[in-house]
N, C-alpha and C. Protein backbone atom coordinates (compact mmCIF):
# COMPACT_ATOMS: atom_id res chain seq x y z
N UNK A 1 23.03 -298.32 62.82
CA UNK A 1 22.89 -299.37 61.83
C UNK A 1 24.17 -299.44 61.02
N UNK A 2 24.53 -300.67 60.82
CA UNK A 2 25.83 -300.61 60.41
C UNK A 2 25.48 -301.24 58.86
N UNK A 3 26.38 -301.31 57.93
CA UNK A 3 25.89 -301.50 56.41
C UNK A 3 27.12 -302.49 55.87
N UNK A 4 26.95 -303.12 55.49
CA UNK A 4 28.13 -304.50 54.86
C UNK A 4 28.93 -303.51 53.99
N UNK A 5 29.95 -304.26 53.76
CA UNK A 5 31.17 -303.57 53.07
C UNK A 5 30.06 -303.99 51.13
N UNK A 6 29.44 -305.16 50.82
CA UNK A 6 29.40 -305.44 49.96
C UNK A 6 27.90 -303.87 49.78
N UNK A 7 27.70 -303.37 50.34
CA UNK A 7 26.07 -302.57 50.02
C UNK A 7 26.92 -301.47 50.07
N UNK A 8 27.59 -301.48 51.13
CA UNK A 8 28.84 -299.90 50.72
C UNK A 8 29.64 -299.72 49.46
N UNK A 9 30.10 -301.21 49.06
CA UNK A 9 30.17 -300.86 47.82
C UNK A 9 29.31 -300.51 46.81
N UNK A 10 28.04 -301.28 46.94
CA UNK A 10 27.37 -300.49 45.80
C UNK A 10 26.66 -299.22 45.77
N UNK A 11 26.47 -299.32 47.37
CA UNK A 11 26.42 -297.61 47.77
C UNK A 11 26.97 -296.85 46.94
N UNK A 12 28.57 -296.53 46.41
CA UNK A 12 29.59 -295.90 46.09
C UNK A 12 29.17 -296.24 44.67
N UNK A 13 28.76 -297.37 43.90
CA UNK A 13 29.15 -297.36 42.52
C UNK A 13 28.18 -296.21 41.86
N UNK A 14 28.87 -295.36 40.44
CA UNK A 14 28.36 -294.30 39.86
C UNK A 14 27.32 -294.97 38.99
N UNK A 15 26.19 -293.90 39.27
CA UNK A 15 25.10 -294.90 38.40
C UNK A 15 24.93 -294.33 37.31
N UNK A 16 24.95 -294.83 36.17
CA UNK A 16 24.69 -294.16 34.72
C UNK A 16 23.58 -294.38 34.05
N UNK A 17 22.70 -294.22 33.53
CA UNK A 17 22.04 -293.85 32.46
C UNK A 17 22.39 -293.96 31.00
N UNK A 18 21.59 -295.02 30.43
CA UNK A 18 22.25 -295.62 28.99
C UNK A 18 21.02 -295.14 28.24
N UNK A 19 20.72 -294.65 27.09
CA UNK A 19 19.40 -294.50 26.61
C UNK A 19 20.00 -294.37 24.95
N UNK A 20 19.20 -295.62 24.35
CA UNK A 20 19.25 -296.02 23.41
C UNK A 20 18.36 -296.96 22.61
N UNK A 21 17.98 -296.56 21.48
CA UNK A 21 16.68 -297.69 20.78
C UNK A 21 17.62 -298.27 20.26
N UNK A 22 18.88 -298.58 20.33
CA UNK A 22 19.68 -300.14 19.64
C UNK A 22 20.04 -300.80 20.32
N UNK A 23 19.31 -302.32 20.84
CA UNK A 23 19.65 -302.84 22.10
C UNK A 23 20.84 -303.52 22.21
N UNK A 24 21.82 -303.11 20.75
CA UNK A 24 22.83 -303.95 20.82
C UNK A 24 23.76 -302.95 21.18
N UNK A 25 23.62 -301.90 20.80
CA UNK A 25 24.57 -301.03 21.56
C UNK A 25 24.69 -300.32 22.89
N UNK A 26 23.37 -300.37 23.20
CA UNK A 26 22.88 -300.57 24.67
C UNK A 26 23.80 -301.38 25.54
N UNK A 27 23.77 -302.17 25.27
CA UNK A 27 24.31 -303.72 25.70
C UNK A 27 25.73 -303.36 25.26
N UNK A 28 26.65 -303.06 24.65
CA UNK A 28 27.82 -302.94 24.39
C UNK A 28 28.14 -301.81 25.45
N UNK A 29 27.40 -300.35 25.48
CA UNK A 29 27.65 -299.63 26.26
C UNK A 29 27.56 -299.49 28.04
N UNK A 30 26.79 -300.57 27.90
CA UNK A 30 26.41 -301.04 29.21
C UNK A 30 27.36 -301.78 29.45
N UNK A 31 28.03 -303.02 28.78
CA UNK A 31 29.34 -303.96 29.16
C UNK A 31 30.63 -303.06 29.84
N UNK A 32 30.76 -301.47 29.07
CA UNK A 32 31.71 -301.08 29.24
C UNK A 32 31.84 -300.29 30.79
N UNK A 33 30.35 -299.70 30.69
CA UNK A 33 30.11 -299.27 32.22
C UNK A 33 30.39 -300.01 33.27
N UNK A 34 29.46 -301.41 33.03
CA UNK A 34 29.64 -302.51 34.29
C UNK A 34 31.40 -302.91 34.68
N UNK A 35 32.02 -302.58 33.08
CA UNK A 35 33.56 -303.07 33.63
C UNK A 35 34.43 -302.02 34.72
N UNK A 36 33.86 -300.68 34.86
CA UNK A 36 34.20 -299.74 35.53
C UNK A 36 33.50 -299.86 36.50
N UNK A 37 32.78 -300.82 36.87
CA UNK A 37 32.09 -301.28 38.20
C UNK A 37 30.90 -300.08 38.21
N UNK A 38 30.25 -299.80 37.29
CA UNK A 38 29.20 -298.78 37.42
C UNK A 38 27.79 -299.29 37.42
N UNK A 39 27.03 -298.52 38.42
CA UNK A 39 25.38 -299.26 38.19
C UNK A 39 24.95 -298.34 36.74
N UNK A 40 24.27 -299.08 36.18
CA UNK A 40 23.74 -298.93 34.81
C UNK A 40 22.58 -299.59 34.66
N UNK A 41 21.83 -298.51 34.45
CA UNK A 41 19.87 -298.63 34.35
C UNK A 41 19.60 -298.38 32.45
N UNK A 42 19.32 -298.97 31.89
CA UNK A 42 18.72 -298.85 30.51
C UNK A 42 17.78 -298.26 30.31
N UNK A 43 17.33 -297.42 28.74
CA UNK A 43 16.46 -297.12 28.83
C UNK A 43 15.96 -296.99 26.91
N UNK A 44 15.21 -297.56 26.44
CA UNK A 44 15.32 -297.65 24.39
C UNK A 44 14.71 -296.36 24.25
N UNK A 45 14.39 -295.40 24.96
CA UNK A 45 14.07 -294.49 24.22
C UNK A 45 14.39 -292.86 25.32
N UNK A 46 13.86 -291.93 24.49
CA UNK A 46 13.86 -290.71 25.84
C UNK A 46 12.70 -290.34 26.68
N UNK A 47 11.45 -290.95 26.38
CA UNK A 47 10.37 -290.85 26.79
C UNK A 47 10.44 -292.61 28.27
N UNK A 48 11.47 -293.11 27.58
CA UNK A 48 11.29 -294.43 29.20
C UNK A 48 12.61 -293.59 30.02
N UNK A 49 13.37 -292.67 29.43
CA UNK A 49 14.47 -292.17 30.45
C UNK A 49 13.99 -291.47 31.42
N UNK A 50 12.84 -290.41 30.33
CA UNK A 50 12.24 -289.16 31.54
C UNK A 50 11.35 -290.55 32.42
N UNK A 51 10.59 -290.93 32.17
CA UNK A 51 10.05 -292.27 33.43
C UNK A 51 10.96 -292.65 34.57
N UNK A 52 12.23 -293.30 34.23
CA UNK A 52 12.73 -293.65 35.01
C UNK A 52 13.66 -292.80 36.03
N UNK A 53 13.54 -291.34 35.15
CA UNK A 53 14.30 -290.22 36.01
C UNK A 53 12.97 -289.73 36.55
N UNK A 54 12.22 -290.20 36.49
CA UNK A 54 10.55 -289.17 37.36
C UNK A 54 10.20 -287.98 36.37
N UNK A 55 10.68 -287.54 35.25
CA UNK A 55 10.12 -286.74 34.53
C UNK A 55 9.37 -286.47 33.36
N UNK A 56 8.49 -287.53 33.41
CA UNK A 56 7.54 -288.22 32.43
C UNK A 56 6.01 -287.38 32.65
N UNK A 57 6.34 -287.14 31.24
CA UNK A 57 4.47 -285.84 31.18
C UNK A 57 3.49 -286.40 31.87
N UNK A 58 2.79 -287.15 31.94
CA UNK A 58 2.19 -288.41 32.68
C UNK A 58 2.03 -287.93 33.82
N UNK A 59 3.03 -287.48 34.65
CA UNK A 59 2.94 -287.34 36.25
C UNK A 59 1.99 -286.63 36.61
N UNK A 60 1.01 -287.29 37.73
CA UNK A 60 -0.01 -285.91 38.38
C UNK A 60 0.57 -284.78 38.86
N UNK A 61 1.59 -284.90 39.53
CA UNK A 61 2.10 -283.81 40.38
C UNK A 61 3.23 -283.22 39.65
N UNK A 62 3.63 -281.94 40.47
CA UNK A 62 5.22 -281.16 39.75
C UNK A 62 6.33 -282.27 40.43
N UNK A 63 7.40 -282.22 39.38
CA UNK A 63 8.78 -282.93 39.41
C UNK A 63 9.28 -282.47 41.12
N UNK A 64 9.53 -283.47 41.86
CA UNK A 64 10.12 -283.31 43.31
C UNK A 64 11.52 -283.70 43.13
N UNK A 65 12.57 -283.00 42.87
CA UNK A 65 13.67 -283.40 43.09
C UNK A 65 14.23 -284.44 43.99
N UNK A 66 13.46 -284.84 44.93
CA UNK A 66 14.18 -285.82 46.16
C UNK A 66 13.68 -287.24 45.64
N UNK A 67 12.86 -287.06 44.71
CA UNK A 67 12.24 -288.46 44.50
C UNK A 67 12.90 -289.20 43.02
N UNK A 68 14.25 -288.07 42.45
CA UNK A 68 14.85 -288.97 41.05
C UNK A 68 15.92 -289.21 41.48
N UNK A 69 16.11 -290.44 40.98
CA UNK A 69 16.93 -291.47 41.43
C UNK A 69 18.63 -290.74 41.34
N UNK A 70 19.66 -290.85 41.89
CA UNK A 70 21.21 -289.97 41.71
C UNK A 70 21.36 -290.62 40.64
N UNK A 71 22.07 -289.58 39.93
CA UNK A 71 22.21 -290.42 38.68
C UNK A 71 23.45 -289.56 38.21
N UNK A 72 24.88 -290.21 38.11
CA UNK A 72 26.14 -289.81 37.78
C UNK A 72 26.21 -289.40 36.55
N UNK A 73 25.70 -290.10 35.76
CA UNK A 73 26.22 -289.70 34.58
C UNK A 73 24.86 -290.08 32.98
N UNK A 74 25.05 -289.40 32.04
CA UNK A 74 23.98 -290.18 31.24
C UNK A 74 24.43 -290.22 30.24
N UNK A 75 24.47 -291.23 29.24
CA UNK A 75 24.96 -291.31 28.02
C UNK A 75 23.67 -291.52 26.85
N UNK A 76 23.38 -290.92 25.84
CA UNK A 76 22.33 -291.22 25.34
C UNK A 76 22.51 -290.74 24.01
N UNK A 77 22.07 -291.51 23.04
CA UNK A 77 22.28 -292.12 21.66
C UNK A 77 21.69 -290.38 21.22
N UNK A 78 21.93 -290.15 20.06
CA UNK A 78 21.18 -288.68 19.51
C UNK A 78 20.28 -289.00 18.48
N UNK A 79 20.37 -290.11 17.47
CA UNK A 79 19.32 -290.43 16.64
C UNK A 79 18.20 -291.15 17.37
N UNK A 80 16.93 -291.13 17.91
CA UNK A 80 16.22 -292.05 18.45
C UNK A 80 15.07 -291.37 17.70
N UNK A 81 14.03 -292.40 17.40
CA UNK A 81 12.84 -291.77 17.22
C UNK A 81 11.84 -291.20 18.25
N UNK A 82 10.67 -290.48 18.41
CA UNK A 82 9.99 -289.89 18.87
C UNK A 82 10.84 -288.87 19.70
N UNK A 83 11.89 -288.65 20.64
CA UNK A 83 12.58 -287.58 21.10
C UNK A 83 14.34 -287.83 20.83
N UNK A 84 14.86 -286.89 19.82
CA UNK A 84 16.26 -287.81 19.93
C UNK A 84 17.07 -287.01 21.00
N UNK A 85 18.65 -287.63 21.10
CA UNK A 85 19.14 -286.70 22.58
C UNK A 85 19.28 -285.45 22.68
N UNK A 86 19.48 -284.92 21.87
CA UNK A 86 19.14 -283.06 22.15
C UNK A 86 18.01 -282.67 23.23
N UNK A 87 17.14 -283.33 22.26
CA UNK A 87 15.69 -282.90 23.23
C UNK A 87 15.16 -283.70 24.18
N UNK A 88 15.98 -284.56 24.55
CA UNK A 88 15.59 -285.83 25.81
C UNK A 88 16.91 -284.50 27.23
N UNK A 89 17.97 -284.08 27.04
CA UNK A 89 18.49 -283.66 27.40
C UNK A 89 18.20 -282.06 27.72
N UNK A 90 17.26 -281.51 27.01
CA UNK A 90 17.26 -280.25 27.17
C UNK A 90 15.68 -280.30 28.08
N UNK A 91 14.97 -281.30 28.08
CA UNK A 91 14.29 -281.27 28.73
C UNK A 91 14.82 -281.85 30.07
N UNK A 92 15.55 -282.42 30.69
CA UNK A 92 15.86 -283.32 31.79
C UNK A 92 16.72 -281.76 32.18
N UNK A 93 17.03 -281.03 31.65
CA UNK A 93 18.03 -279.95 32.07
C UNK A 93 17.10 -278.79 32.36
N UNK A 94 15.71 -278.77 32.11
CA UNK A 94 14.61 -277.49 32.63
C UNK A 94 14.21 -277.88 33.46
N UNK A 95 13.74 -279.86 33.87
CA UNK A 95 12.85 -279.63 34.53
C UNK A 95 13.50 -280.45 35.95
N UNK A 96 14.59 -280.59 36.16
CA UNK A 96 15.35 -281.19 37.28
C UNK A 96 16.42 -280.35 37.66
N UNK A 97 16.74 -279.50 39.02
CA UNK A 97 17.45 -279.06 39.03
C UNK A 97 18.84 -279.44 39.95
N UNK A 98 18.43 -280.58 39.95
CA UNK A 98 19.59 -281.69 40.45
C UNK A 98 20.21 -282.18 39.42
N UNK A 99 19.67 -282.10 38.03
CA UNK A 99 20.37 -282.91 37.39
C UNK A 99 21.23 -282.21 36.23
N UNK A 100 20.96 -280.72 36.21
CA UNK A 100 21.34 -279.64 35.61
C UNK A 100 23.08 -279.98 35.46
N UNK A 101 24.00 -280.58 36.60
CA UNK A 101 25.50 -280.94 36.60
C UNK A 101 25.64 -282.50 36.33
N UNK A 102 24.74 -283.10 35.78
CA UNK A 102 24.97 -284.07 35.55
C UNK A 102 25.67 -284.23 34.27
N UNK A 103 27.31 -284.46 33.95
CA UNK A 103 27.58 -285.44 32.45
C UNK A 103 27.00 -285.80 31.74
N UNK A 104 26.96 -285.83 30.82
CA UNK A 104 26.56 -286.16 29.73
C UNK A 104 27.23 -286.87 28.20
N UNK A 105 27.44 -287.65 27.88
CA UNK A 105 28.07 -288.04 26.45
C UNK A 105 26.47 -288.30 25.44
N UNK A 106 27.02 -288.33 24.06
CA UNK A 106 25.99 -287.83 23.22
C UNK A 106 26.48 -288.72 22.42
N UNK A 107 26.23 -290.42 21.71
CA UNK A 107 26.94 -291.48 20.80
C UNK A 107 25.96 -290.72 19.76
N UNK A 108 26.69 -291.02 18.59
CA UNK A 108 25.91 -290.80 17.50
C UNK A 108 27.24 -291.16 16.23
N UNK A 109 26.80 -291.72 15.05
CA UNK A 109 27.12 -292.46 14.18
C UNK A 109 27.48 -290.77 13.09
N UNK A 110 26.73 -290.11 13.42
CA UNK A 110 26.93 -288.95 12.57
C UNK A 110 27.64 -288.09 12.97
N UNK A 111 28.32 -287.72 11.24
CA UNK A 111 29.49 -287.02 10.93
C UNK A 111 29.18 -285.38 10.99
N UNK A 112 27.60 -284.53 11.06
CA UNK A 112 27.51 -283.76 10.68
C UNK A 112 27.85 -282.57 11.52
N UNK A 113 29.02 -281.55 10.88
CA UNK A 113 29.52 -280.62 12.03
C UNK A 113 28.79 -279.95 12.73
N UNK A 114 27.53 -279.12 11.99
CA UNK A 114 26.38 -278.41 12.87
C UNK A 114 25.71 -279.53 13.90
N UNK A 115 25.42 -280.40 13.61
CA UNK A 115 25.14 -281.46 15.04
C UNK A 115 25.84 -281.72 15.87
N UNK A 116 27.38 -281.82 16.03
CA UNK A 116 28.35 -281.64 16.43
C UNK A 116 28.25 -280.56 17.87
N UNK A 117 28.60 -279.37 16.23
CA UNK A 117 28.61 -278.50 17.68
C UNK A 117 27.44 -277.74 18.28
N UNK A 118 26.16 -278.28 18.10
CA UNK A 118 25.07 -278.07 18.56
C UNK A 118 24.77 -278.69 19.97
């Protein structure tokens, strides 16, 4: 089976992970991805990220690694309500062990050094 140059390309593009309850910065951070030709999946909170990465409490069964989506890279806001990124991240890092080398950037508006280097 042979595959078009246009599906090989998107074959190849790095897919990122945006997770953010500000849909305007969502959308800003997402503009910047798409300009680096990156697939970019949204997500307003950390409870629709673990969903869309398959690791949502919800699930009947244990987390199957073959069934979450590749995912290059994740960028995700640190103030969010109900889980902010610390703990959207420290859980995606126990319970996937594919995703344990995955990048990470951490946006956040705050100045505070112990959050920083936490």
């Amino acid at each position: 089976m042979e595959v078009s140059s246009s599906s090989k390309k998107e074959m190849e593009q790095p897919h990122v992970v945006v997770i953010d309850d500000c849909r305007a910065t969502r959308m800003i951070i997402t503009l910047l991805f798409k300009k680096f030709s990156c697939k970019v999946t949204n997500a307003e909170s950390g409870f629709e990220a673990l969903e869309i990465l398959g690791l949502s409490d919800d699930k009947q069964t244990s987390v199957n690694d073959n069934k979450i989506p590749k995912v290059d890279m994740i960028s995700t806001d640190y103030n969010m309500p109900g889980m902010n990124g610390y703990e959207l991240l420290k859980k995606i890092k126990q319970e996937s062990s594919t995703m344990k080398d995955v990048p990470v950037v951490i946006v956040s508006s705050n100045n505070d050094p112990t959050l920083i280097n936490k």
